[in-house]
Protein backbone atom coordinates (compact mmCIF):
# COMPACT_ATOMS: atom_id res chain seq x y z
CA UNK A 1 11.50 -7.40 3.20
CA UNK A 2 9.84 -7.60 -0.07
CA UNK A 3 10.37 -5.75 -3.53
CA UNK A 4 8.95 -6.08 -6.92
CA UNK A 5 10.10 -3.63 -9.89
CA UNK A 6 9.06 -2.62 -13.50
CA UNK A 7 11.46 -1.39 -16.20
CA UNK A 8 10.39 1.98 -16.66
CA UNK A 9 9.89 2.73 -12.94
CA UNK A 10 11.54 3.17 -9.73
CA UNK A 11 12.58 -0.85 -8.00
CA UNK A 12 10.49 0.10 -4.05
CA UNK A 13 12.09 -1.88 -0.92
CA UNK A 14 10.09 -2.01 2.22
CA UNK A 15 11.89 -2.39 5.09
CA UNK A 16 10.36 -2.74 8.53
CA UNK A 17 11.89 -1.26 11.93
CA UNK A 18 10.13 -2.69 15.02
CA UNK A 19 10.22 -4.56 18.32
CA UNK A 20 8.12 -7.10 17.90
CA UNK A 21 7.49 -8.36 21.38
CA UNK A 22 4.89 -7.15 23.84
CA UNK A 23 4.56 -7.60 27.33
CA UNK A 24 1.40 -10.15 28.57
CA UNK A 25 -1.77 -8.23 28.11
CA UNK A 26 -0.08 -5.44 26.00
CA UNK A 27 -2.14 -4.33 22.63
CA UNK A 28 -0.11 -1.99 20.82
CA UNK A 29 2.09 -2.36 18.36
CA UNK A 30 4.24 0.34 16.84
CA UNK A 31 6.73 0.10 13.91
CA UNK A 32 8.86 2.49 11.27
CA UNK A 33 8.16 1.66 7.98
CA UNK A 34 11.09 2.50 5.20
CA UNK A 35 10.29 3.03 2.07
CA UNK A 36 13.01 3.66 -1.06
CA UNK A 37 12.46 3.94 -4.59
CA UNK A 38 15.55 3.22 -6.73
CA UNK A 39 16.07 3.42 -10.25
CA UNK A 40 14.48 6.13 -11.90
CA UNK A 41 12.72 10.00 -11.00
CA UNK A 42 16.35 11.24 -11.34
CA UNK A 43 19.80 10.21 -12.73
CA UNK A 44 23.01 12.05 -10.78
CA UNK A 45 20.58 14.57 -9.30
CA UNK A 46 18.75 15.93 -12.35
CA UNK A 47 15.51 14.98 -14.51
CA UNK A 48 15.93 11.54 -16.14
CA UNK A 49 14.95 12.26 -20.16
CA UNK A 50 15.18 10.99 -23.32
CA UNK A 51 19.16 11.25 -23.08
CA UNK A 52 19.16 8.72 -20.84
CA UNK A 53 17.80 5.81 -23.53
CA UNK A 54 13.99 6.02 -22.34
CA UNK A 55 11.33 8.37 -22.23
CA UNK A 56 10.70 10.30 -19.15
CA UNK A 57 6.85 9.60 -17.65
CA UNK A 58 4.20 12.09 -19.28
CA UNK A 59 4.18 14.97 -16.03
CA UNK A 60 1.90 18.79 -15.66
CA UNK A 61 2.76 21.80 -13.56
CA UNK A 62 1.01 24.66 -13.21
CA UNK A 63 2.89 27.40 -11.50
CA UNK A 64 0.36 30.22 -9.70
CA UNK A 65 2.31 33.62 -8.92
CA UNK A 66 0.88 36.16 -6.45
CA UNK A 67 0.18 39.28 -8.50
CA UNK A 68 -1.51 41.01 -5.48
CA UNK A 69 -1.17 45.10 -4.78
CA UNK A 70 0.79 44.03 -1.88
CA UNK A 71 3.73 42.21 -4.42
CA UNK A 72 5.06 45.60 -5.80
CA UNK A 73 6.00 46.91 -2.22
CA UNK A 74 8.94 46.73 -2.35
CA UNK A 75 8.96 46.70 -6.31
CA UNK A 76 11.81 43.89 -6.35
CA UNK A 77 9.59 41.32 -4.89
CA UNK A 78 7.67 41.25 -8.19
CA UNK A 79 10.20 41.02 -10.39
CA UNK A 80 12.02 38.35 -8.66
CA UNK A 81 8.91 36.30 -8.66
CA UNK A 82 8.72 36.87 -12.59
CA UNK A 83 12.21 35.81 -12.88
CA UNK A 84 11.87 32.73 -10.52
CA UNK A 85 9.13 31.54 -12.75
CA UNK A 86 11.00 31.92 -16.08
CA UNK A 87 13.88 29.93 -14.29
CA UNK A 88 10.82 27.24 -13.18
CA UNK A 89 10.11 27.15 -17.30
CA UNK A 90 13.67 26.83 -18.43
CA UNK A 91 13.90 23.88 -16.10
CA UNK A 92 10.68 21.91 -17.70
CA UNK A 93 12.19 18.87 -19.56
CA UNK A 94 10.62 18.44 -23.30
CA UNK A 95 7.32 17.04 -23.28
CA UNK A 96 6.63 18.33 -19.84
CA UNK A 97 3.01 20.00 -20.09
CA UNK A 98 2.93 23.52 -18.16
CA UNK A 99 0.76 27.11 -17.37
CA UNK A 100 1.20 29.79 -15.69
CA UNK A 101 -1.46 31.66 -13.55
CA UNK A 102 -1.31 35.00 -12.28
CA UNK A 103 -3.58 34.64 -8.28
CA UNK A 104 -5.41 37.99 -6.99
CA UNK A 105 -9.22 38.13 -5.80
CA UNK A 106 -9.82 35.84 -9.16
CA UNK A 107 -7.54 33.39 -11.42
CA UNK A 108 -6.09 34.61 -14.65
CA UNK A 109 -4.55 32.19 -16.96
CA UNK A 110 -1.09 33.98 -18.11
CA UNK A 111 0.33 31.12 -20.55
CA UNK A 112 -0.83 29.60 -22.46
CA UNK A 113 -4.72 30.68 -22.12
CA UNK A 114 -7.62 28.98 -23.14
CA UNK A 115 -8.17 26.65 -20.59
CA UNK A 116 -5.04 24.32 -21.91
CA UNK A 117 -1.95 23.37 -20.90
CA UNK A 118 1.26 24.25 -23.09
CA UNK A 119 4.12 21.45 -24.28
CA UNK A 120 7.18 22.39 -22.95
CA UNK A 121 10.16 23.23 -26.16
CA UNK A 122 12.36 25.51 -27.00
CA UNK A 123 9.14 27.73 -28.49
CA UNK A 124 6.75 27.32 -26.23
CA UNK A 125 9.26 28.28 -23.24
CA UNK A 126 10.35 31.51 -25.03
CA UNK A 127 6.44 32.23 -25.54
CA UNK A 128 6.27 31.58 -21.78
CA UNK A 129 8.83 33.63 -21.03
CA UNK A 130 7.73 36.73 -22.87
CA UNK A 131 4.01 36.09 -21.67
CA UNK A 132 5.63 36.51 -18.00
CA UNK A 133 5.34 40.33 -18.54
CA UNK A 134 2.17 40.27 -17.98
CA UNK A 135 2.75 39.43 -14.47
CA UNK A 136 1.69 42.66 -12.13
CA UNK A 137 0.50 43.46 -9.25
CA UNK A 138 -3.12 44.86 -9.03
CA UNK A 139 -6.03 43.26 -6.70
CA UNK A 140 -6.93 40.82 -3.37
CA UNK A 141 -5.44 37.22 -2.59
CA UNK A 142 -8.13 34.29 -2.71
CA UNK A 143 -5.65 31.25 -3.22
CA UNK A 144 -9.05 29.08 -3.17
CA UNK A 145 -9.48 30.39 -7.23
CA UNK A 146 -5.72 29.95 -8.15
CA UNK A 147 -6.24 26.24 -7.07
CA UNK A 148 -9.41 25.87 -8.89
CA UNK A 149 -8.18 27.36 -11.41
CA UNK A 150 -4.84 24.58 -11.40
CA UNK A 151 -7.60 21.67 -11.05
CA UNK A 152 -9.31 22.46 -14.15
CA UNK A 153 -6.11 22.94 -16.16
CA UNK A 154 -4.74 19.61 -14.98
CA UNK A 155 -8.40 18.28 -15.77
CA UNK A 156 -7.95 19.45 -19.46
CA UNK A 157 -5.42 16.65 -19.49
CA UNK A 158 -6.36 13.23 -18.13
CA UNK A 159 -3.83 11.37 -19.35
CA UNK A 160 -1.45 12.76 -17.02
CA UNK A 161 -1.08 11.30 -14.15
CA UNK A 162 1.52 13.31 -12.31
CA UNK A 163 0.55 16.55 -11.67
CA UNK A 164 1.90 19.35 -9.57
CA UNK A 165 1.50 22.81 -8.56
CA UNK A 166 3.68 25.32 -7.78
CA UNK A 167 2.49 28.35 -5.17
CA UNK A 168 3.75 31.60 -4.37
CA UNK A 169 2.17 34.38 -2.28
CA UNK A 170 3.34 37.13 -0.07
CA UNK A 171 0.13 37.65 1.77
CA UNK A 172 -3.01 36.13 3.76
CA UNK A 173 -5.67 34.95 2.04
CA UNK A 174 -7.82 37.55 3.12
CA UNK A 175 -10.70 38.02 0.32
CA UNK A 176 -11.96 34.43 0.61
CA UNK A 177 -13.63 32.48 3.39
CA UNK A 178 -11.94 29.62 4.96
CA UNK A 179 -14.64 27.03 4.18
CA UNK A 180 -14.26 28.21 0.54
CA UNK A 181 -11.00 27.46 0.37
CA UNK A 182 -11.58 24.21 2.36
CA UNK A 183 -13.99 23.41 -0.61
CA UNK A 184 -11.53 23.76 -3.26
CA UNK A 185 -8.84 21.41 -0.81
CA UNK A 186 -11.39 18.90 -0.70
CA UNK A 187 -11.94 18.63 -4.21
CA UNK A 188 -7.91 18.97 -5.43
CA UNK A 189 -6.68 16.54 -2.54
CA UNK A 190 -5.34 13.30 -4.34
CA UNK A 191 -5.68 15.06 -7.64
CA UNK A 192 -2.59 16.97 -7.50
CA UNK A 193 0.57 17.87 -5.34
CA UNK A 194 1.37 21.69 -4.89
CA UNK A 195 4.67 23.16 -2.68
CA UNK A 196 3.52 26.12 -1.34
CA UNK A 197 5.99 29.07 -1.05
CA UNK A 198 5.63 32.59 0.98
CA UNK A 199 8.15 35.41 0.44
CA UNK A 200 8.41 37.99 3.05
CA UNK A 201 6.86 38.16 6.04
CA UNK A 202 3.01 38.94 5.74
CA UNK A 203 1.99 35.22 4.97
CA UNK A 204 0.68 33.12 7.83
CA UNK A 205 2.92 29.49 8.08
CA UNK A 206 -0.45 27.88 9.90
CA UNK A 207 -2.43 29.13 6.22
CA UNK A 208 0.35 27.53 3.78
CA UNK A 209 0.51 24.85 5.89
CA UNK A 210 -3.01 23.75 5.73
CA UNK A 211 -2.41 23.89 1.55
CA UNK A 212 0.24 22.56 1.59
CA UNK A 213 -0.50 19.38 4.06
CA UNK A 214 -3.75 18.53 2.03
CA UNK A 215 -1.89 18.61 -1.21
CA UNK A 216 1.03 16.43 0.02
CA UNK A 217 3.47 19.02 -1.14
CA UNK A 218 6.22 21.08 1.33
CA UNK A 219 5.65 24.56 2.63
CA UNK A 220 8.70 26.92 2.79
CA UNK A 221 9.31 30.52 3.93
CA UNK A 222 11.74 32.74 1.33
CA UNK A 223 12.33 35.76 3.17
CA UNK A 224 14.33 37.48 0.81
CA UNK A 225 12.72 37.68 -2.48
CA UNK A 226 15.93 38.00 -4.25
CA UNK A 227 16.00 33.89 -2.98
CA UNK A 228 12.87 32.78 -5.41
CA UNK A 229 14.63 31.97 -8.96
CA UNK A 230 16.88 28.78 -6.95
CA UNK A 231 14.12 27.39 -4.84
CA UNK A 232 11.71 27.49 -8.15
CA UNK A 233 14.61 25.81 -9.84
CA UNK A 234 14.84 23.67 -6.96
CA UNK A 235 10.97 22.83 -6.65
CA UNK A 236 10.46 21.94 -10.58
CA UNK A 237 13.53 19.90 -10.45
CA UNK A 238 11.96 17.74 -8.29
CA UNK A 239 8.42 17.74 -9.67
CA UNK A 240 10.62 16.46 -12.96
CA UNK A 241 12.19 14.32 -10.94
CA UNK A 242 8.85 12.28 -10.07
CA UNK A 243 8.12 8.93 -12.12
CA UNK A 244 5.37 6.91 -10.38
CA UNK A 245 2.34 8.84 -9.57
CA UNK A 246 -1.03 8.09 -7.02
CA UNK A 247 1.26 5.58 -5.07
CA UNK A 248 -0.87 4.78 -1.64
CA UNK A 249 0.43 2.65 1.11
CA UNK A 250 -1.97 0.00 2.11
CA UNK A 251 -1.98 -1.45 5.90
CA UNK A 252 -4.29 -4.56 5.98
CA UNK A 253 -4.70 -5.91 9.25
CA UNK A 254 -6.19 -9.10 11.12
CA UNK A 255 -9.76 -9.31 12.49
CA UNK A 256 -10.17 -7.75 15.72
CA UNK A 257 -7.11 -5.42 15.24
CA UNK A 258 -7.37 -1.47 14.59
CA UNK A 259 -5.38 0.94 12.95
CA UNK A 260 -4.39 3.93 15.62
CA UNK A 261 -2.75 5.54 12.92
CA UNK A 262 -0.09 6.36 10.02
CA UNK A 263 1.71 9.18 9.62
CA UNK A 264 4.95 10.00 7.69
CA UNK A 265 7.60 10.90 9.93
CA UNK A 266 10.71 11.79 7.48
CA UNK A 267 11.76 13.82 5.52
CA UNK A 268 9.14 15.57 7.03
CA UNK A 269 6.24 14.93 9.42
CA UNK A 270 2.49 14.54 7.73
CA UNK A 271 -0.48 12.54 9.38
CA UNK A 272 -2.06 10.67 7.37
CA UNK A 273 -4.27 8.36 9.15
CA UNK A 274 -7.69 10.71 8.49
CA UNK A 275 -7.24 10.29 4.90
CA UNK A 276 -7.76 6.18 4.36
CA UNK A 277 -9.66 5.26 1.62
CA UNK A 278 -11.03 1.77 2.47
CA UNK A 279 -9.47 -0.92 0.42
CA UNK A 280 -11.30 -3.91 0.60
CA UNK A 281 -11.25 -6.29 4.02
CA UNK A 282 -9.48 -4.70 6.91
CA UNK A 283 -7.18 -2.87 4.20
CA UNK A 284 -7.31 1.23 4.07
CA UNK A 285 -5.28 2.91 2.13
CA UNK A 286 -3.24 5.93 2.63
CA UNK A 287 -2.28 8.27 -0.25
CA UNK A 288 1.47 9.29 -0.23
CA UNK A 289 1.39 11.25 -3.81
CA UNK A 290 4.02 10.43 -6.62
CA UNK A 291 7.89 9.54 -6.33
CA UNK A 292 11.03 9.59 -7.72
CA UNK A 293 14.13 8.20 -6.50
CA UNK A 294 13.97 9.04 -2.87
CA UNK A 295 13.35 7.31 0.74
CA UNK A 296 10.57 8.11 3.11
CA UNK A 297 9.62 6.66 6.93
CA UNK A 298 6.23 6.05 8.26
CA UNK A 299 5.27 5.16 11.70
CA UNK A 300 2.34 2.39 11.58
CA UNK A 301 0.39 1.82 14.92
CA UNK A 302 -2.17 -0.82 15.25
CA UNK A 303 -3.71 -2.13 18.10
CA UNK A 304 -4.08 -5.70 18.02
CA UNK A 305 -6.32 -8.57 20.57
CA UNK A 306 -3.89 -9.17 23.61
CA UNK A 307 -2.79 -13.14 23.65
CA UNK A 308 -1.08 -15.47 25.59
CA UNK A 309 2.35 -15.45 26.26
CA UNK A 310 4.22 -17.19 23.53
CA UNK A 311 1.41 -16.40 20.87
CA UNK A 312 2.73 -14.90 17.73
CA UNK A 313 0.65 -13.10 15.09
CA UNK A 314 0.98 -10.64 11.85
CA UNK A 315 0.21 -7.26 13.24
CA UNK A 316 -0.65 -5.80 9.61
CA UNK A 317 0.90 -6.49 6.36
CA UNK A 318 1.94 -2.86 4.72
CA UNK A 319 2.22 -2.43 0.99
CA UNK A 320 2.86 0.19 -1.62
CA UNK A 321 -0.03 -0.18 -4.27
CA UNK A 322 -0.98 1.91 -7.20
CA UNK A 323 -3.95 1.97 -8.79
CA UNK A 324 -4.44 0.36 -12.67
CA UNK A 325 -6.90 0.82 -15.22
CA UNK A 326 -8.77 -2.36 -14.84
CA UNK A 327 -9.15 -1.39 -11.16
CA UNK A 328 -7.28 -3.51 -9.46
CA UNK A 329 -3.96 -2.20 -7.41
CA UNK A 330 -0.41 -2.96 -8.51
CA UNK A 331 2.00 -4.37 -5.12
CA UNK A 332 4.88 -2.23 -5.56
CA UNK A 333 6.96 -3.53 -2.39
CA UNK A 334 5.72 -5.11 0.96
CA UNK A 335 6.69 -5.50 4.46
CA UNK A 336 5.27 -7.29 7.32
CA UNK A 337 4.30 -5.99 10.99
CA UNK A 338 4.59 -8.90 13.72
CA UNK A 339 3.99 -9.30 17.79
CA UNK A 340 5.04 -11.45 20.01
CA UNK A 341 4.01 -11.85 23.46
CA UNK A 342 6.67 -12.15 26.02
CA UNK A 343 7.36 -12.50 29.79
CA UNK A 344 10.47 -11.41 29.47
CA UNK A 345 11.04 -8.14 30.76
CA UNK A 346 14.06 -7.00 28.77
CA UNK A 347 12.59 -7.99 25.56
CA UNK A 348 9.00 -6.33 25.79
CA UNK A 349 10.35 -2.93 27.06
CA UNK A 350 12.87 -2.90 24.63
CA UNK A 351 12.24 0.41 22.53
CA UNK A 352 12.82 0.35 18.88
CA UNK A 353 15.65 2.96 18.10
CA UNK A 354 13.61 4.02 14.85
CA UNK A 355 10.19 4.19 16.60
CA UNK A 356 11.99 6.07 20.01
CA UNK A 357 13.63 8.80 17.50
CA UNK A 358 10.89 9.70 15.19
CA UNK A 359 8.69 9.89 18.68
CA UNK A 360 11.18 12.58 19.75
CA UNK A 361 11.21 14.34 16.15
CA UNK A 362 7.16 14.50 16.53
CA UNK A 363 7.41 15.87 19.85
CA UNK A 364 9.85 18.50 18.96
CA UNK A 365 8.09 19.81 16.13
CA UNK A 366 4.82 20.38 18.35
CA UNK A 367 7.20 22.10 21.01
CA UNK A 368 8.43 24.54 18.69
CA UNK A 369 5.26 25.01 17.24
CA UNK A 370 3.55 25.15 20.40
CA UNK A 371 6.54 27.45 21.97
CA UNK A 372 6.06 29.77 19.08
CA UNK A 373 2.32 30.36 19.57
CA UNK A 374 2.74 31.09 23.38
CA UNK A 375 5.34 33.57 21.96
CA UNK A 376 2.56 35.19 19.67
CA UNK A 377 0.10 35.36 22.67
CA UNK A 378 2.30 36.85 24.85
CA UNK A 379 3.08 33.91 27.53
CA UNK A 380 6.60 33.87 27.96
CA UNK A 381 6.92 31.49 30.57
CA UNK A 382 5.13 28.94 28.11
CA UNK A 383 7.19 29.88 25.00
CA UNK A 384 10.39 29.11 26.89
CA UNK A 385 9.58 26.30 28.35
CA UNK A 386 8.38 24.59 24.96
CA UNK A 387 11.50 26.38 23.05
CA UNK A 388 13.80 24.91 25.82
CA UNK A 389 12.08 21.42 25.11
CA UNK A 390 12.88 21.41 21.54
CA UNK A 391 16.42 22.35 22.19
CA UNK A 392 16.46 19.45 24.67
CA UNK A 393 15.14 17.02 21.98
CA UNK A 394 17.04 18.58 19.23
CA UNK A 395 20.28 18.28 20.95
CA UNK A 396 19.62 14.42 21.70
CA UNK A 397 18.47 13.55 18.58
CA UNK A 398 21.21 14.77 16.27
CA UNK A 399 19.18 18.09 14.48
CA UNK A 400 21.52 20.21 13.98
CA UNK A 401 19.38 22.06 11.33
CA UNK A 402 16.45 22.62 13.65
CA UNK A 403 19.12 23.37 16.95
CA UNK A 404 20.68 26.22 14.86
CA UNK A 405 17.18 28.00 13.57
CA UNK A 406 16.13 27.84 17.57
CA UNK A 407 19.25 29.22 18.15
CA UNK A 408 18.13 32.60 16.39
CA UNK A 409 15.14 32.49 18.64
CA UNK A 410 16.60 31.55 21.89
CA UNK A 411 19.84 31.93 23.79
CA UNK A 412 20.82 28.52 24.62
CA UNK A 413 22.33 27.88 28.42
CA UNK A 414 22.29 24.50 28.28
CA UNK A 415 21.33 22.10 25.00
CA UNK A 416 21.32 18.85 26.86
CA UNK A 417 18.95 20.14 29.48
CA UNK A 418 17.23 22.54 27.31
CA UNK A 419 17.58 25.81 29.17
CA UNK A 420 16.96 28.47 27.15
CA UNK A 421 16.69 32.05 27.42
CA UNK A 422 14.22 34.08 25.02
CA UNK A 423 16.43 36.91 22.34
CA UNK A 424 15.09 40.22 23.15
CA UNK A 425 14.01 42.09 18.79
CA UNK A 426 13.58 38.08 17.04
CA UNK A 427 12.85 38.97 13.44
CA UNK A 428 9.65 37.80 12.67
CA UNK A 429 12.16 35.51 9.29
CA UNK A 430 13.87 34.03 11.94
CA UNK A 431 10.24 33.24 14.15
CA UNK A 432 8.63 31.89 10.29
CA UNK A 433 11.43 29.70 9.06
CA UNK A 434 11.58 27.86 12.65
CA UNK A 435 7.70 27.41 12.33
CA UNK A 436 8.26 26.29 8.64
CA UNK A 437 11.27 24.10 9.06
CA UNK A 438 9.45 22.48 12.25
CA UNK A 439 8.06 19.52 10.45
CA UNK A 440 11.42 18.79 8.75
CA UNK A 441 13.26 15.62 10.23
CA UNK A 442 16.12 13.81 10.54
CA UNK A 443 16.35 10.01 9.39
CA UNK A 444 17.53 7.88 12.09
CA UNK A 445 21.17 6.56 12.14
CA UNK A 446 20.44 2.94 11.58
């Protein structure tokens, strides 16, 4: 385990979670990679600012508000979305630059207009505040323009590095094509974060999802619109929170061995292994977004030359990098990956705890999801076996969280076996925050 640290930043440890010994001819080797950042985003559970002796890192957010026809059924849904996003404002630390833009068929720039970004103060979020009323509903959903529209705001101010978006819709993005939207993905991806919220129930999870996944941000379901103001609190809190920004974790491995892949497997569960940027010799690197004090897992897989038993070797080194302006990349923390080849039978079957229980929290999210689809299309047999699956693994595993959303889903028999009966009337909340909440993990007990 490795660390290195600057003053003004968060101190990243690497920790590495593996067995390291492989049977004689095995190839793969699989490890959980820890990552914590210490020492700054956040101080007691709130933005770290100029009150706390140092000034907070230069950060943008542009928050994009459904004004669609469809937000003023029922009327409430409206206004709680323009209160949520006056709460959002009030929680901007000084300094912070912000805009609001209202999303239908096109992009219209609310606050503050003119293609700029707004300085958060005690003026500006009053200005913001009463600009809000212009927040109605009127017109289509193409989400593809309100993130367009974010990208060229945050453009307007290169010399911010952390950026993040804040999304809120009620419906499907029904006046765009897909590819469109793909487009504007393409271009935003590693340019800025967005969380992605619906409220109600006429959003597709699978749509926000797909946003929300390319933008490394989280996707949530607020059923109750009378919910927004906290989690907007909650969501620019934590984009306040963040102090290091474009952090990517680089796996550089020996010649002859192959990366199978790297995802992140907690707090929640993202793939990133079709997203390496090459990094120089046998090094990719794979873009985890910005951070603030917090702790997140990846599983590494590489497959490595089979040797002799009693050969050792370094799997793949695994670093936390950021770019700099010369560029070159800045080693945050390190860990190493090793094998071993064994003929000892105990040692080389030997399952890592940490690789064995984020396994199980992959599988279970694909269950639900996979149980929930069936559900859609009408196999029942299918949905309850895949339901009863992810009560089986959720009931091992320790996730309680997940156990009690399937509970609103299914009737549980038996937890440890996973039998499972289907409710007769589930409300399609209940259905949408157990798709939602699906990627969401627990961190192993180590």
């Amino acid at each position: 385990m490795a660390s290195l640290s600057r003053p003004t930043a968060p101190r990243f440890d690497v920790e590495v979670f593996q067995n390291e010994y492989l049977a004689d001819g095995a190839r793969e080797v699989n490890a959980i990679v820890t990552v914590t950042a210490t020492g700054g985003g956040t101080s007691g559970g709130r933005p770290l600012g100029p009150a706390d002796g140092g000034a907070a890192p230069a950060a943008a957010v542009v928050i994009m508000v459904d004004c669609s026809g469809s937000m003023d059924y029922p009327a409430a849904k409206m206004r709680n979305a323009r209160e949520a996003t006056g709460v959002a404002i009030d929680t901007l630390r000084d300094g912070a630059a912000f805009a609001v833009v209202a999303g239908t068929h096109e992009a219209r720039e609310v606050y503050p207009g003119g293609g700029r970004l707004a300085v958060a103060s005690p003026d500006t979020r009053a200005e913001a505040r009463s600009a809000l009323r212009k927040l109605s509903a009127a017109g289509g959903t193409a989400i593809g323009t309100w993130l367009a529209k974010a990208h060229q705001l945050f453009d307007s101010r290169p010399d911010i590095a952390i950026r993040h978006g804040i999304l809120l819709t009620d419906g499907r993005n029904e006046h765009e094509k897909p590819e469109d939207l793909q487009r504007v993905l393409d271009a935003a991806a590693d340019r800025f974060t967005a969380d992605c919220r619906g409220v109600g129930t006429d959003w597709e999870v699978a749509e926000l999802r797909r946003i929300s996944s390319a933008l490394l941000g989280t996707v949530d379901i607020v059923a109750e619109p009378s919910g927004l103001a906290e989690d907007f609190r909650a969501m620019m809190a934590g984009a306040m929170g963040k102090q290091v920004a474009d952090v990517a974790l680089r796996v550089w491995t020996p010649a002859g061995a192959v990366v199978k892949y790297v995802k992140q497997v907690a707090p929640a569960l993202e793939d990133l292994t079709g997203r390496r940027a090459e990094a120089g010799a046998r090094a990719g690197d794979y873009p985890t977004g910005s951070w603030g004090d917090e702790s997140r897992d990846y599983h590494v897989c590489v497959e490595v030359p089979s040797a002799a038993v009693g050969e050792r070797m370094l799997a793949a080194r695994v670093s936390l990098v950021r770019p700099q302006p010369d560029g070159t990349a800045e080693v945050l923390g390190q860990g190493l990956v090793k094998a071993v080849w064994t003929d000892d039978l105990a040692s080389s079957t030997r399952i890592s705890p940490q690789v064995a229980h984020y396994t199980g929290q992959a599988e279970l999210a694909s269950s639900i999801q996979e149980g929930l689809a069936a559900h859609r299309a009408g196999d029942l047999d299918r949905a309850t076996a895949k339901l009863g699956n992810a009560v089986r693994i959720a009931h091992r595993t320790g996730n309680g969280g997940t156990l009690k959303l399937l509970q609103k889903v299914v009737d549980v028999v038996d937890a440890k076996e996973g039998t499972v009966r289907f409710r007769r009337n589930v409300s399609d909340a209940d259905s949408m925050t157990l798709d939602t909440q699906s990627t969401k993990t627990v961190r192993v007990k180590k």
